[in-house]
N, C-alpha and C. Protein backbone atom coordinates (compact mmCIF):
# COMPACT_ATOMS: atom_id res chain seq x y z
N UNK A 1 0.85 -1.19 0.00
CA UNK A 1 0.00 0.00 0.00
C UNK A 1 0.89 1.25 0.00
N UNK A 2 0.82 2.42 -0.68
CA UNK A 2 1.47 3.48 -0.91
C UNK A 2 1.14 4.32 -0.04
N UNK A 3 2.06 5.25 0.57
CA UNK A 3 2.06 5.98 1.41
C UNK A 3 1.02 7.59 1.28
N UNK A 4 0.84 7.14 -0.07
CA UNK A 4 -0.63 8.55 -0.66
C UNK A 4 -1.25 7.56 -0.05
N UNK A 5 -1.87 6.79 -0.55
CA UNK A 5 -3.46 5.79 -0.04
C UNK A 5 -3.27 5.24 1.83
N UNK A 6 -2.45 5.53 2.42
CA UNK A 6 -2.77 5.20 3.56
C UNK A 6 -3.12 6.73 4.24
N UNK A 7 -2.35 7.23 3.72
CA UNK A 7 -2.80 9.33 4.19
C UNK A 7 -4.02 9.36 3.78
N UNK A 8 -4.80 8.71 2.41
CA UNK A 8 -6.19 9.13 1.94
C UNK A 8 -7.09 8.78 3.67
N UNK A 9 -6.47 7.16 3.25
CA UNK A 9 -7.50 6.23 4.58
C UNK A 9 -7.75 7.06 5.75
N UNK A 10 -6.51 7.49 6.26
CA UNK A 10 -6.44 7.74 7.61
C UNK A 10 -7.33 9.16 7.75
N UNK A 11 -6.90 10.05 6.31
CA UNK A 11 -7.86 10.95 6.33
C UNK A 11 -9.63 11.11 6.04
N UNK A 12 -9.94 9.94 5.62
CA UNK A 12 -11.02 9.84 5.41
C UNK A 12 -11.75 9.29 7.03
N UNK A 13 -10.90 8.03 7.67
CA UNK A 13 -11.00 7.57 8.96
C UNK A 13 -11.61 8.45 9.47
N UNK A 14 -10.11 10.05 10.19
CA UNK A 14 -10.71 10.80 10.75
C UNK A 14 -12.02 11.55 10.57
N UNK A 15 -12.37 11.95 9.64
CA UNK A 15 -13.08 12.78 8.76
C UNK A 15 -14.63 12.21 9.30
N UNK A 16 -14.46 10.41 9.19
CA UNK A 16 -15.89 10.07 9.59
C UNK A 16 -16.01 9.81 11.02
N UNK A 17 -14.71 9.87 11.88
CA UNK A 17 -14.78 9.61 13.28
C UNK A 17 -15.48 11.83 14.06
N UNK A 18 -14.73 12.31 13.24
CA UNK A 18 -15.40 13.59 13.19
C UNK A 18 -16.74 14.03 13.44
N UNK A 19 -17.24 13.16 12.19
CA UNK A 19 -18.98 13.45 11.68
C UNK A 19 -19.63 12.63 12.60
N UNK A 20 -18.89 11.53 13.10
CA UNK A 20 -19.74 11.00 14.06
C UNK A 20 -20.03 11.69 15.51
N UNK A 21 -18.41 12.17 15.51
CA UNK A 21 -18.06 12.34 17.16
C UNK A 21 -20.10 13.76 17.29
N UNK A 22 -20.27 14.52 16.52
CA UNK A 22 -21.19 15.28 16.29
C UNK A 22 -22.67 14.45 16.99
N UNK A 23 -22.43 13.60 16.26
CA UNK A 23 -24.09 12.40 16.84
C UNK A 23 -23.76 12.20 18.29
N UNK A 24 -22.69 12.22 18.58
CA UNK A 24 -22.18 10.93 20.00
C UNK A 24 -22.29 11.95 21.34
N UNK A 25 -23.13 11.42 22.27
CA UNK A 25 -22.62 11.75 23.29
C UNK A 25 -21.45 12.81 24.64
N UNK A 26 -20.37 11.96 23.37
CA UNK A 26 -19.21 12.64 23.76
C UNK A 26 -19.34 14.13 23.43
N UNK A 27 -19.67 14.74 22.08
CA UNK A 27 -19.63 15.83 22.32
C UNK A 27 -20.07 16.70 23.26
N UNK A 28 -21.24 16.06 23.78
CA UNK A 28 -21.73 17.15 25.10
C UNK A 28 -20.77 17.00 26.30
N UNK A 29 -19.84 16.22 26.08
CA UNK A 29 -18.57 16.06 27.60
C UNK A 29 -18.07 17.53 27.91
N UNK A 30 -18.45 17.83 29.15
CA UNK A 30 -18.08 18.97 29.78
C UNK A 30 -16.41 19.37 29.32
N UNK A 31 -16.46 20.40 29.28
CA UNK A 31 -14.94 21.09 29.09
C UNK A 31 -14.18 21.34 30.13
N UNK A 32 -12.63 21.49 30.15
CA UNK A 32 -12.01 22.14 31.37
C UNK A 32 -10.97 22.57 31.01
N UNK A 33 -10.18 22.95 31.81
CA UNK A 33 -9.13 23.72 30.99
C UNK A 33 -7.76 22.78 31.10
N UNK A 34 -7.34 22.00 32.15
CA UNK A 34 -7.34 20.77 31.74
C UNK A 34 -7.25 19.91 30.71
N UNK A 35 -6.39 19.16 30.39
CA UNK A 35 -6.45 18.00 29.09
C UNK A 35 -7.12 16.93 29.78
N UNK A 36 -8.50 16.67 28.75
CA UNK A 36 -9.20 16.00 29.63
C UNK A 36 -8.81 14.38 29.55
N UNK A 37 -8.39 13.52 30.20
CA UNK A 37 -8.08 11.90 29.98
C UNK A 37 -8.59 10.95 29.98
N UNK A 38 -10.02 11.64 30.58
CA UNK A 38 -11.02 10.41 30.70
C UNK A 38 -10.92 9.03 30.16
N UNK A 39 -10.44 8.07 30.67
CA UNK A 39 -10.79 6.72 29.84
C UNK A 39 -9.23 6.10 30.25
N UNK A 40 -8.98 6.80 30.68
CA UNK A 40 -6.91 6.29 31.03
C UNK A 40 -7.53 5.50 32.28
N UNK A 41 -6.72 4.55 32.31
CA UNK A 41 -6.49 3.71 33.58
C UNK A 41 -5.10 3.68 34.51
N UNK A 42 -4.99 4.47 35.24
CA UNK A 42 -3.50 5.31 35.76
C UNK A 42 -4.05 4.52 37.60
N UNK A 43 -3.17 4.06 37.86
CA UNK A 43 -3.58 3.74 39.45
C UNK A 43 -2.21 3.62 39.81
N UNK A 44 -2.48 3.37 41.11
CA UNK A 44 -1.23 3.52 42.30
C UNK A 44 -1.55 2.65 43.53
N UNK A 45 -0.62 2.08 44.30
CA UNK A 45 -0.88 1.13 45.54
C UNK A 45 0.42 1.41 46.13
N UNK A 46 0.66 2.44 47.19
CA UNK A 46 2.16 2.72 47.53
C UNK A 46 1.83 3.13 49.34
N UNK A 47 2.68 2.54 50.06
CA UNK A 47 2.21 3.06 51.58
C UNK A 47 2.45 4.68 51.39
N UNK A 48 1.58 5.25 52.61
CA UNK A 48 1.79 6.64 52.41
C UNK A 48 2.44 6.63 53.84
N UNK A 49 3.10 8.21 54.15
CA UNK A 49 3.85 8.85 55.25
C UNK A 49 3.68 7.91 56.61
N UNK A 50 2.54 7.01 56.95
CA UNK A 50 2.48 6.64 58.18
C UNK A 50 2.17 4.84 57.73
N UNK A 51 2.85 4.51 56.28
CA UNK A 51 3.03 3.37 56.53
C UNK A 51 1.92 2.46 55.78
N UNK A 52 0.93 2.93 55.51
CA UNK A 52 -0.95 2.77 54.97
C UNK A 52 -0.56 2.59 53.27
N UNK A 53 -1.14 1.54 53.28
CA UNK A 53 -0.94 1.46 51.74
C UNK A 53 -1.96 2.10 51.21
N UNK A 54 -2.17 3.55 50.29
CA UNK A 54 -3.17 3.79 49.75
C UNK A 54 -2.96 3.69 48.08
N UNK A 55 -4.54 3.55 47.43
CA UNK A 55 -5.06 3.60 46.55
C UNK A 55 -6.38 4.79 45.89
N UNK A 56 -6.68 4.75 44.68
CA UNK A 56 -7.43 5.71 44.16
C UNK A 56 -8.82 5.62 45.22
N UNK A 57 -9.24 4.34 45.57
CA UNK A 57 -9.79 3.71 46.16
C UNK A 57 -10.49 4.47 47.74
N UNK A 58 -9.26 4.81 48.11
CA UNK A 58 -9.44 5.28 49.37
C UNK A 58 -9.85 7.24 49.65
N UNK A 59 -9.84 7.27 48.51
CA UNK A 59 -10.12 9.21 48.45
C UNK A 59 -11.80 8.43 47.32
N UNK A 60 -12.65 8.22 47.63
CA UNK A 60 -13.63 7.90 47.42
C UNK A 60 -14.48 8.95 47.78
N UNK A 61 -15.50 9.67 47.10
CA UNK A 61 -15.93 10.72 47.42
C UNK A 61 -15.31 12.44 47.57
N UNK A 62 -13.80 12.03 47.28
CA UNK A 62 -13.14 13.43 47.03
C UNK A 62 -12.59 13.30 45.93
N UNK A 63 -11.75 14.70 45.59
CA UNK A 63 -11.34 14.87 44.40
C UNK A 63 -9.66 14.98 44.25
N UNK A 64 -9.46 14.16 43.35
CA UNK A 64 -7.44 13.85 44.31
C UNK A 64 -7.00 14.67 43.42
N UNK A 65 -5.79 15.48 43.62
CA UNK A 65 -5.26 15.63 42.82
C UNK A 65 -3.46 14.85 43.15
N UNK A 66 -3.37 14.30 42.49
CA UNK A 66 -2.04 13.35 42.33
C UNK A 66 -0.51 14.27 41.41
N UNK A 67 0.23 14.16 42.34
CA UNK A 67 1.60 15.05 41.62
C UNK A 67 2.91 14.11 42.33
N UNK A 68 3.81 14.23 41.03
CA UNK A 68 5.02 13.51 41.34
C UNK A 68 6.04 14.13 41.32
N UNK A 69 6.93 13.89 42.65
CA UNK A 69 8.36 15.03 42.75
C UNK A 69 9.09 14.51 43.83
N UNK A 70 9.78 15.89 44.43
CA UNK A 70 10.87 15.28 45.41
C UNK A 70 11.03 16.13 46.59
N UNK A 71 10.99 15.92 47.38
CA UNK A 71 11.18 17.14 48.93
C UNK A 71 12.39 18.15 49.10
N UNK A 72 13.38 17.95 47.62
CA UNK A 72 14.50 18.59 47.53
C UNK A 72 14.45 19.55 46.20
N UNK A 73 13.45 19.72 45.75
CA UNK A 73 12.91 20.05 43.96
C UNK A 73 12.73 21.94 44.63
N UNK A 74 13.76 22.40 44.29
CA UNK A 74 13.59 23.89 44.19
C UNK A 74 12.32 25.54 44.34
N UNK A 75 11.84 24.66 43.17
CA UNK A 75 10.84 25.10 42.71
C UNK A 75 9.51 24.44 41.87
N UNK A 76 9.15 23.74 41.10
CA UNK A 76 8.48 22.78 40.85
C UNK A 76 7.59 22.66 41.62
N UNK A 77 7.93 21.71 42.56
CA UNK A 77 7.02 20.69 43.71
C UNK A 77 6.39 22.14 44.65
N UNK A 78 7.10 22.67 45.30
CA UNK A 78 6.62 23.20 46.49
C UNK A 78 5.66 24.41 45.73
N UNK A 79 5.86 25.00 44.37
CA UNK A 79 4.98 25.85 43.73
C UNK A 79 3.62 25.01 43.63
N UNK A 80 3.40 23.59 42.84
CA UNK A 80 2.50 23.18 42.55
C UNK A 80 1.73 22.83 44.17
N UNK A 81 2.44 22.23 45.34
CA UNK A 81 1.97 22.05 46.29
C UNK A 81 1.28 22.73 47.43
N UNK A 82 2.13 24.26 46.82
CA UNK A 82 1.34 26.12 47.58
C UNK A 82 0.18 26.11 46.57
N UNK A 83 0.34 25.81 45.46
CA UNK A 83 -1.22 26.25 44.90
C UNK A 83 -2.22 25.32 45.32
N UNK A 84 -2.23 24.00 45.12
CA UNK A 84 -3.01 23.34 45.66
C UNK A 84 -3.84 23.47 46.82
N UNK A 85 -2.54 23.70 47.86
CA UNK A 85 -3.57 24.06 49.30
C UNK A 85 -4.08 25.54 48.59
N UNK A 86 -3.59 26.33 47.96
CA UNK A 86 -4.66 27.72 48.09
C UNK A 86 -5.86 27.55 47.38
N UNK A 87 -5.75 26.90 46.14
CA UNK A 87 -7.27 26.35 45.78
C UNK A 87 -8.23 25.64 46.35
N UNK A 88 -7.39 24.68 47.40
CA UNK A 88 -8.38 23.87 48.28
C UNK A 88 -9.12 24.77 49.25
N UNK A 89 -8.02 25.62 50.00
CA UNK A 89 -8.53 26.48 50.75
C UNK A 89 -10.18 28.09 50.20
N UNK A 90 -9.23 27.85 48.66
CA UNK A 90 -10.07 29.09 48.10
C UNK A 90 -11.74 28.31 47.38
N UNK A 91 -12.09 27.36 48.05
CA UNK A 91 -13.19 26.74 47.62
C UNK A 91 -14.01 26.40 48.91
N UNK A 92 -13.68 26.87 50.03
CA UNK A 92 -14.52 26.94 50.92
C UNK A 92 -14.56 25.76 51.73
N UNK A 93 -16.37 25.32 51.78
CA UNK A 93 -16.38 23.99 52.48
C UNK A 93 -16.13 22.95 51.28
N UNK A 94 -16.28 22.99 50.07
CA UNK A 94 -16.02 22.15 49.17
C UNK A 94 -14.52 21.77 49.07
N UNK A 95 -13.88 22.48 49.57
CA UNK A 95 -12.03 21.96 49.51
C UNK A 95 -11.76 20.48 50.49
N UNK A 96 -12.67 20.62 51.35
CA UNK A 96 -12.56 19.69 52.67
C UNK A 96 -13.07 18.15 51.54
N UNK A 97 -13.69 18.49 50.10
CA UNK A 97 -13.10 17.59 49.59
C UNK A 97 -12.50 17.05 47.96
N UNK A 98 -11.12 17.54 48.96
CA UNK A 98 -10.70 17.94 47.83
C UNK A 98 -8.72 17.09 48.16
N UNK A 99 -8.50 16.50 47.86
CA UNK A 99 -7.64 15.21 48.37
C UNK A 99 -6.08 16.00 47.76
N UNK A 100 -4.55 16.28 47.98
CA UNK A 100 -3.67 16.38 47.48
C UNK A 100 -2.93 14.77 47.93
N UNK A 101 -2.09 14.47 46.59
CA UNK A 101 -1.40 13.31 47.19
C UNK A 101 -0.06 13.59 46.11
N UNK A 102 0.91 13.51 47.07
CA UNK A 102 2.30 13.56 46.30
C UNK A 102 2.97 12.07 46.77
N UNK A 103 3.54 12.11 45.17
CA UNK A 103 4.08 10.69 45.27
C UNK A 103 5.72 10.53 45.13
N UNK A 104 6.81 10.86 45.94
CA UNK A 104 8.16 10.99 45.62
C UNK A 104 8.75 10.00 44.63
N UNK A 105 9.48 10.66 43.70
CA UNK A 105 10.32 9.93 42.98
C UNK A 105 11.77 9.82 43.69
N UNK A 106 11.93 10.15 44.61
CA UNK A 106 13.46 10.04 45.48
C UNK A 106 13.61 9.38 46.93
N UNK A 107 12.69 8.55 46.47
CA UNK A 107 12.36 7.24 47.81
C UNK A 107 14.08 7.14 48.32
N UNK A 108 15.04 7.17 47.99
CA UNK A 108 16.25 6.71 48.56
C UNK A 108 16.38 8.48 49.53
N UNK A 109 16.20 9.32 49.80
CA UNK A 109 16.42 10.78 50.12
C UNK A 109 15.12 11.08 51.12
N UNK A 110 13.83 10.85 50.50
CA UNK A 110 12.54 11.14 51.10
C UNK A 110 12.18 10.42 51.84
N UNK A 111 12.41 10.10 52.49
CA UNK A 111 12.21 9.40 54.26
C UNK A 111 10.62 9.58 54.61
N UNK A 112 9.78 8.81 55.39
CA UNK A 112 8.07 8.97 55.61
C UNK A 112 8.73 9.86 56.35
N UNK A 113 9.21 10.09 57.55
CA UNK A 113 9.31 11.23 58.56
C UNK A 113 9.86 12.92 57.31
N UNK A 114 10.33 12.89 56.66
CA UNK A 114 10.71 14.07 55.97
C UNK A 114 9.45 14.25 55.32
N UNK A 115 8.88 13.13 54.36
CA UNK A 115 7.51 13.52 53.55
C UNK A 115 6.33 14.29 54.43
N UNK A 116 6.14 13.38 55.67
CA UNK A 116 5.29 14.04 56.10
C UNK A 116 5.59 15.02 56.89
N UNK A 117 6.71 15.73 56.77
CA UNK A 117 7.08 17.33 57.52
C UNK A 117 6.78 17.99 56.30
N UNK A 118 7.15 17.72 55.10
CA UNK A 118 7.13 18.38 54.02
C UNK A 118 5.76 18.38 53.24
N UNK A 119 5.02 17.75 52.88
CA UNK A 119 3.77 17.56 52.96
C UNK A 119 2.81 18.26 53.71
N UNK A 120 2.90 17.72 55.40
CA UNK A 120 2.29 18.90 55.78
C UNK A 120 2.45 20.52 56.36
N UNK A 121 3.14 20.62 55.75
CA UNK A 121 3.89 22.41 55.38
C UNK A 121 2.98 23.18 55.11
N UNK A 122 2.20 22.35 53.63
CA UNK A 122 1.42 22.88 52.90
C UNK A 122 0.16 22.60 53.44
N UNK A 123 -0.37 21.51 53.79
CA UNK A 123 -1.98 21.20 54.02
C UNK A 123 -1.42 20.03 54.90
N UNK A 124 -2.63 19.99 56.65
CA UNK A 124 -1.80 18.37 56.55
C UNK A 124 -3.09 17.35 56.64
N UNK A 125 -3.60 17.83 55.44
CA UNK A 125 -4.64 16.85 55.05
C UNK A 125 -4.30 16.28 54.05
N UNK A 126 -2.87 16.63 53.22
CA UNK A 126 -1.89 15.86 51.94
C UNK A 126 -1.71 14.38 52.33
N UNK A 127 -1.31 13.96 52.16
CA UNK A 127 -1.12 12.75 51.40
C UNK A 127 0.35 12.19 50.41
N UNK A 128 1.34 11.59 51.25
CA UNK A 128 2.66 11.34 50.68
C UNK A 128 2.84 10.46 51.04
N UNK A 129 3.34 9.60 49.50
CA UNK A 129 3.23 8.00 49.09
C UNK A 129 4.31 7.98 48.67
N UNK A 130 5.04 7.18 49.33
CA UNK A 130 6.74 6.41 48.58
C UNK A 130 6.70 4.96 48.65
N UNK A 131 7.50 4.54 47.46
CA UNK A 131 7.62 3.05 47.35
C UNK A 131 8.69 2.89 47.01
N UNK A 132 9.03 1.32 47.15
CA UNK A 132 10.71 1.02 46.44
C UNK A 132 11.07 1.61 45.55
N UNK A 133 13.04 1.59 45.21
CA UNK A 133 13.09 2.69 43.41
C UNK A 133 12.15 1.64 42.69
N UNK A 134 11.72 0.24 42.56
CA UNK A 134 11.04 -0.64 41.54
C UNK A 134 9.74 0.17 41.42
N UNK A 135 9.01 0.09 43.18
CA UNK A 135 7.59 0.60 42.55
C UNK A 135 7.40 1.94 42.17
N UNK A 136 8.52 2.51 42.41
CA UNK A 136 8.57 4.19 41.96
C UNK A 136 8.94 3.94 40.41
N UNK A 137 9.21 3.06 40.05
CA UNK A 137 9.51 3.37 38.44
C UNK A 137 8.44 2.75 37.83
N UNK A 138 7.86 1.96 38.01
CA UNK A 138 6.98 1.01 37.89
C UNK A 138 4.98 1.84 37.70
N UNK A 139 5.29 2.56 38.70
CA UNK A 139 4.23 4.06 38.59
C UNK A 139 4.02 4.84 37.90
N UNK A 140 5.51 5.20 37.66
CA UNK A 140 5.74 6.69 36.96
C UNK A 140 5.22 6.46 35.75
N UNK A 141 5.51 4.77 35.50
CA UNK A 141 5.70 4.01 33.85
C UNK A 141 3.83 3.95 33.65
N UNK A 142 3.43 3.44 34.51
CA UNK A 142 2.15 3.65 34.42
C UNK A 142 1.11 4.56 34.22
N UNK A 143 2.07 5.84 34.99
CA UNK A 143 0.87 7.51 34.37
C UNK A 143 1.66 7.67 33.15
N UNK A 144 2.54 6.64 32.62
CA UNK A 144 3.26 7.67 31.25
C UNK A 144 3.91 8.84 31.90
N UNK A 145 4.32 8.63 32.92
CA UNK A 145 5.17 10.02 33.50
C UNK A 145 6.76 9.76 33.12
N UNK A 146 7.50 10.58 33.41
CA UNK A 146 9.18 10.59 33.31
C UNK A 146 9.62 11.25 34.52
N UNK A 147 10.79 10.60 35.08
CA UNK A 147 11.69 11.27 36.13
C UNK A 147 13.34 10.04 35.99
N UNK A 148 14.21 10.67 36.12
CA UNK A 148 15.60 10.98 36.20
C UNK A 148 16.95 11.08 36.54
N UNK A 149 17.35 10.96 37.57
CA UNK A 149 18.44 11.64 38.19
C UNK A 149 19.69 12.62 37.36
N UNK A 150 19.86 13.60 38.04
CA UNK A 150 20.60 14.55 37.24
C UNK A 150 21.60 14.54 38.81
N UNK A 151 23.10 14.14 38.11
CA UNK A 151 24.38 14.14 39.17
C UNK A 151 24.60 15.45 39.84
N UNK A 152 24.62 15.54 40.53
CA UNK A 152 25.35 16.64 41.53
C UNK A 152 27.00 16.62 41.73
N UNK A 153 27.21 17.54 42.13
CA UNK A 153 28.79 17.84 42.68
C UNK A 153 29.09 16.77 43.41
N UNK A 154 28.41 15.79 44.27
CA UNK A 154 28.67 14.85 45.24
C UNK A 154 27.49 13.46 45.12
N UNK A 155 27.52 12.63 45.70
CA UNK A 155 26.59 11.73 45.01
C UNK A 155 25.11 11.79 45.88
N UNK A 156 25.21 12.29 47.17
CA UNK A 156 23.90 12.73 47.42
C UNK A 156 23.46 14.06 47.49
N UNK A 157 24.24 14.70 46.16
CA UNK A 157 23.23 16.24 46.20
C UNK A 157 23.11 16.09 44.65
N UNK A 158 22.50 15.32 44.26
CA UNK A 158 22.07 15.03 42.83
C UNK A 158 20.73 15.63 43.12
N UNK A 159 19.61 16.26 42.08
CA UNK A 159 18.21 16.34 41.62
C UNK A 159 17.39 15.48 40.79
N UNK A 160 16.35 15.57 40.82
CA UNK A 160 15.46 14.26 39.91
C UNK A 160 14.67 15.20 38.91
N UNK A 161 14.96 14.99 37.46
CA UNK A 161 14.09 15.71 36.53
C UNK A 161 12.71 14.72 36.26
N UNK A 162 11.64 15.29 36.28
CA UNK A 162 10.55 14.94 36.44
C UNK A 162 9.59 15.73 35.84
N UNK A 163 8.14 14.72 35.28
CA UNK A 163 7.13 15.09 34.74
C UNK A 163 6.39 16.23 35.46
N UNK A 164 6.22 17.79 35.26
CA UNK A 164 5.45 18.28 35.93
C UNK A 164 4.40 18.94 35.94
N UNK A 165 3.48 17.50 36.19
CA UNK A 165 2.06 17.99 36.30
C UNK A 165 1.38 17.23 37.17
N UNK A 166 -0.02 17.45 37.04
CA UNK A 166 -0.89 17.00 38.22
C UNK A 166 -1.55 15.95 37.42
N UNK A 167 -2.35 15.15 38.00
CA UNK A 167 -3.07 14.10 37.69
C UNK A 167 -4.80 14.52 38.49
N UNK A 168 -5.61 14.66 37.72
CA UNK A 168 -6.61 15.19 38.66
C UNK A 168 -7.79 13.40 38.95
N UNK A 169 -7.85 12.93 39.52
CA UNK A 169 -9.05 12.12 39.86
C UNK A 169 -10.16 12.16 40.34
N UNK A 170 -11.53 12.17 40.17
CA UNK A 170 -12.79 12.22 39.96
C UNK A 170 -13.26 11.80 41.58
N UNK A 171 -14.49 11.67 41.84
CA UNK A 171 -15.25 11.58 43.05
C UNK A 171 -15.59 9.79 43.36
N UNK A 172 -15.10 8.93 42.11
CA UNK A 172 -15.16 8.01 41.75
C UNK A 172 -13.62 6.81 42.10
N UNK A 173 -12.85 7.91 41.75
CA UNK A 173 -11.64 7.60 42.32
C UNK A 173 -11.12 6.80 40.18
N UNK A 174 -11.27 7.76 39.52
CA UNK A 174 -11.55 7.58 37.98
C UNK A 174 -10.20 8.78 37.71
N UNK A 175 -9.04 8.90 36.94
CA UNK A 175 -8.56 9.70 36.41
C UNK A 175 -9.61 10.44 35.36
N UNK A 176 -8.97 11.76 35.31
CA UNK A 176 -10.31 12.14 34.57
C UNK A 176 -8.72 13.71 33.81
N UNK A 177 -7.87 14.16 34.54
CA UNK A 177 -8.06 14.78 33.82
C UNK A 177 -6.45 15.23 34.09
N UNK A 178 -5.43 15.80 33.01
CA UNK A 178 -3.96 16.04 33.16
C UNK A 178 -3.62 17.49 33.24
N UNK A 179 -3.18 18.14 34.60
CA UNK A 179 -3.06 19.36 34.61
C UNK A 179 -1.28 19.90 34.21
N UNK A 180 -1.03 20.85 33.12
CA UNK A 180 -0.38 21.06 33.13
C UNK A 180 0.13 22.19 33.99
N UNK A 181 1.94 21.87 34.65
CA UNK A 181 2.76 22.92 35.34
C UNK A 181 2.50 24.36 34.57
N UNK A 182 1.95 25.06 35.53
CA UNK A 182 1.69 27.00 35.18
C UNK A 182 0.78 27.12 34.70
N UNK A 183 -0.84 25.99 34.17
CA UNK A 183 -1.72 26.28 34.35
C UNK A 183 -2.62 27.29 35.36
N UNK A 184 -2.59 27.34 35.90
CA UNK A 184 -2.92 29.06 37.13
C UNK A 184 -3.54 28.08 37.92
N UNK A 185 -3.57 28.71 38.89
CA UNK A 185 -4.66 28.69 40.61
C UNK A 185 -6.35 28.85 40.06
N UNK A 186 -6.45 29.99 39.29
CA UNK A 186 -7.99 29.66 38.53
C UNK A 186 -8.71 29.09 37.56
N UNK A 187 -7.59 28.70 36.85
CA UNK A 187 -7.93 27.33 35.98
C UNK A 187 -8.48 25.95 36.81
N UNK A 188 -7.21 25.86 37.89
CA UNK A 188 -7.31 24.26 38.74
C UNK A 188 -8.76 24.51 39.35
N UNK A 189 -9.33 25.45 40.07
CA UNK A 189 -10.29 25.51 41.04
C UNK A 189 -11.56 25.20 40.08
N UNK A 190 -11.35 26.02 39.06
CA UNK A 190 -12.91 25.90 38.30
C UNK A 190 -12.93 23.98 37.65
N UNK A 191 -11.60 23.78 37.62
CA UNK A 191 -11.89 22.40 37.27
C UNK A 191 -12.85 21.49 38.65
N UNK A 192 -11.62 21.36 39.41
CA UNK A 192 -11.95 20.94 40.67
C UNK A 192 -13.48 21.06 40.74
N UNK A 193 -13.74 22.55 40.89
CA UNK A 193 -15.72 22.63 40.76
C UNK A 193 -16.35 21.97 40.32
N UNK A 194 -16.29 21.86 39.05
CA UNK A 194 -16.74 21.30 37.97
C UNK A 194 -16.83 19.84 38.24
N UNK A 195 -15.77 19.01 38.91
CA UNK A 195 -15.90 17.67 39.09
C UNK A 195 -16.63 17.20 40.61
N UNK A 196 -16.08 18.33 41.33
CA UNK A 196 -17.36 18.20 42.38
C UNK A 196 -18.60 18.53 42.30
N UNK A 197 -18.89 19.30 41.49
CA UNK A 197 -20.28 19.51 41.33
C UNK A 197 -20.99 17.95 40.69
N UNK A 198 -20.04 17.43 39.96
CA UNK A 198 -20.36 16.58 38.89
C UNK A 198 -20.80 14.52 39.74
């Protein structure tokens, strides 16, 4: 098959997946500002700060938002982790449900006693989950995330380059939606709304 006639196909494919998407359902799927993921199957089973193995499972009725980093990350982590609590906070009684969970990629550095000083800095209704380097790679591989090590001057002041964004999960305990790093504080909240209302 020639590389014109598979461009026709694929363009014709889309063209009728298009005209359909119009009939379907889907088009009335709420918007957000957000890339929405609906339909991904992204999960996690990692003890958190006091030892508890949690899952999507267990924020049942709230709205998680899931982020991956390191308790030594500059800027990154602790920006995305100040906004979070201020959106949770800037939503009233609806924040109370509204779940943060950070998941370290530097399990050999991030100690449960450091996570949960660092964690709850910000909110200490967070949520910090470390697992072996296996199940930490093993995760990351699973949201389709990336993280790294970048050497340092000495071998324990190295940094971890990492995916940075949020993972938002539903009231269902359902990924639903991929927030990108510097999306704003009023983008995240109206999402958040939107899925609690929902």
């Amino acid at each position: 098959m020639t590389l014109r006639r598979l461009l026709l196909i694929s363009l014709g494919a889309a063209a009728l997946l298009a005209g359909c998407d119009k009939l379907s359902p889907q088009a009335d799927r709420q918007q957000f500002h957000a890339v929405d993921i609906t339909g991904a199957d992204y999960r996690y089973a990692l003890p958190d700060q006091h030892g508890q193995v949690r899952t999507p499972a267990d924020f049942k009725g709230k709205v998680t938002v899931v982020f991956f980093g390191f308790t030594q990350c500059p800027d990154v982590c602790p920006a995305t982790l100040a906004e979070l609590a201020q959106v949770k906070k800037s939503l009233g009684p609806d924040g109370e449900r509204v779940q943060g969970v950070f998941i370290t990629v530097d399990p050999e550095r991030d100690t449960p006693e450091i996570l949960k000083s660092y964690v709850g800095s910000f909110d200490p209704s967070f949520v910090a989950l470390r697992g072996t380097p296996q199940q930490t790679t093993e995760v990351v591989k699973a949201f389709k995330g990336f993280y790294a090590k970048s050497p340092g001057k000495t071998p324990g002041s190295y940094t971890v380059d990492h995916t940075a964004a949020s993972y938002v999960f539903d009231t269902e305990g359902k990924v639903r939606l991929f927030q990108r790093y510097g999306s704003g504080a009023e983008a995240l909240a109206a999402d958040l709304k939107a899925l609690l209302a929902g």
